[in-house]
C-alpha atoms as a PDB file:
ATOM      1  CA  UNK A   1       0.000   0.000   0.000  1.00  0.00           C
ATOM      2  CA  UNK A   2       2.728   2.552   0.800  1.00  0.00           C
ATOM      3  CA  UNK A   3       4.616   1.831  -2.445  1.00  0.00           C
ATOM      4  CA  UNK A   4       1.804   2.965  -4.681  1.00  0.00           C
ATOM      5  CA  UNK A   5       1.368   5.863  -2.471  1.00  0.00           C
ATOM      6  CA  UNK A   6       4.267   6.380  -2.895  1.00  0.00           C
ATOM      7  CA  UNK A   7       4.363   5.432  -7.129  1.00  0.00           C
ATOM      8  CA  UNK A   8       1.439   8.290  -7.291  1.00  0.00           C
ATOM      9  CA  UNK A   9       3.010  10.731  -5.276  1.00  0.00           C
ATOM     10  CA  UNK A  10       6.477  10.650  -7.767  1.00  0.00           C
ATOM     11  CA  UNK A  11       4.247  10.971 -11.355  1.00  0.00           C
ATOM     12  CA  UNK A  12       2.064  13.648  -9.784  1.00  0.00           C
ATOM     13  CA  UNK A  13       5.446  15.354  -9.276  1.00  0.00           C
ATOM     14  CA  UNK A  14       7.074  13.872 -12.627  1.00  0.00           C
ATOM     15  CA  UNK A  15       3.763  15.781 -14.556  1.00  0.00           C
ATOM     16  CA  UNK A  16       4.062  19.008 -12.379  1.00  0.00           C
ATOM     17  CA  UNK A  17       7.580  19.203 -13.255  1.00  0.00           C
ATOM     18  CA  UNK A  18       7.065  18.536 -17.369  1.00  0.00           C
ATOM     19  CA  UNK A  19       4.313  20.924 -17.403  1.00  0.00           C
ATOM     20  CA  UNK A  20       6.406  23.628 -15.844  1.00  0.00           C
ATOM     21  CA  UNK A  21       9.429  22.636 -18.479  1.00  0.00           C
ATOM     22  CA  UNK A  22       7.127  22.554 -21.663  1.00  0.00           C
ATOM     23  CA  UNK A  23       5.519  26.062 -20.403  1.00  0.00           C
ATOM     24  CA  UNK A  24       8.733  27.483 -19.620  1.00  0.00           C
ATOM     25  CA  UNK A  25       9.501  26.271 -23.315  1.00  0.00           C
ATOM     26  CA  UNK A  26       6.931  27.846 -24.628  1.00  0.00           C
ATOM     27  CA  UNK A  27       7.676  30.876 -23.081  1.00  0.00           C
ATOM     28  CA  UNK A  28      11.081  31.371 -24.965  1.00  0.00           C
ATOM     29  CA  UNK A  29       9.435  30.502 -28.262  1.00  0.00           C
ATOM     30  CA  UNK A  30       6.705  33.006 -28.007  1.00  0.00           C
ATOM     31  CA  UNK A  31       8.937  35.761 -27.371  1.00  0.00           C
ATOM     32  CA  UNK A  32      11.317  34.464 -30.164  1.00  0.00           C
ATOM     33  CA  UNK A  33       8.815  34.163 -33.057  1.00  0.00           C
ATOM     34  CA  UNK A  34       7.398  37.381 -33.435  1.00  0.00           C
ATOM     35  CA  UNK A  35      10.564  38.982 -33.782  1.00  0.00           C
ATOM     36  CA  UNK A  36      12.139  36.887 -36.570  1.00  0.00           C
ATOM     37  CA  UNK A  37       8.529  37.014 -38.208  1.00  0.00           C
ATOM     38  CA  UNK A  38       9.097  41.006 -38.047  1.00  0.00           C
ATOM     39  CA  UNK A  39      12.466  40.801 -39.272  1.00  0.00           C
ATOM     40  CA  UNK A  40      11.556  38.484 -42.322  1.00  0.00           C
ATOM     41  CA  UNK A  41       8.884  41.200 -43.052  1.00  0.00           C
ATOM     42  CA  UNK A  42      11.127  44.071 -42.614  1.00  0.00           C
ATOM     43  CA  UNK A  43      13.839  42.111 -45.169  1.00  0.00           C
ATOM     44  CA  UNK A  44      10.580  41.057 -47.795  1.00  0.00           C
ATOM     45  CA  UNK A  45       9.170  44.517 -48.046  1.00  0.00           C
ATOM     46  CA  UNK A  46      12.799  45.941 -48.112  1.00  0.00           C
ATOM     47  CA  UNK A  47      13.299  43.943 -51.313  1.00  0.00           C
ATOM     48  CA  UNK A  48      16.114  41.725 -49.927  1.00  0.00           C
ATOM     49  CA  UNK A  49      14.307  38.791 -50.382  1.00  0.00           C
ATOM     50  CA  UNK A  50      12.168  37.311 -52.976  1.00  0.00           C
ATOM     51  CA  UNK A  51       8.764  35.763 -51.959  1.00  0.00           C
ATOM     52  CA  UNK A  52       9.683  32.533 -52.585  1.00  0.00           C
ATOM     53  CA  UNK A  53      12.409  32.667 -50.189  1.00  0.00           C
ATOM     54  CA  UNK A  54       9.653  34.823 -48.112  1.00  0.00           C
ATOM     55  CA  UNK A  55       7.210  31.814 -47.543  1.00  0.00           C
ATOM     56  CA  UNK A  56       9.833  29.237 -47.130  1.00  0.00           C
ATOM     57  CA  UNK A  57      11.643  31.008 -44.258  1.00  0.00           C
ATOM     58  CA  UNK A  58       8.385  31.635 -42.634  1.00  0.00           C
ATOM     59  CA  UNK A  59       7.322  28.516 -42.887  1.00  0.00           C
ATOM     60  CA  UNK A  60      10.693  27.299 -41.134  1.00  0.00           C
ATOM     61  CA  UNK A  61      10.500  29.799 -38.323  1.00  0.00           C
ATOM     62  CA  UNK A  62       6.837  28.477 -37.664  1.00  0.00           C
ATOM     63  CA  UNK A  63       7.153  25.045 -37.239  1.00  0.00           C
END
């Protein structure tokens, strides 16, 4: 009985902890993305890159 207390207890805190590291890895990518998306804009509507280059690095930056 105490072992599967005790097997509960350590994947409640195994689930706590990989929520905290996926939303913590979320974090970084949110702030991340919109930046290079403005960037890519920036360098389209300067000229500097065609759109077929455009789409493709936006696609990359997305997934």
């Amino acid at each position: 009985m105490m072992i599967g207390i005790i097997l509960v207890t350590l994947m409640i805190v195994y689930f706590i902890y990989k929520t905290n590291q996926s939303r913590s890895y979320n974090m970084a990518y949110e702030k991340i993305t919109p930046k290079a998306i403005e960037i890519l804009n920036e360098r389209f509507a300067n000229g500097e890159i065609d759109e077929e280059e455009y789409r493709l690095k936006k696609s990359q930056i997305l997934n």
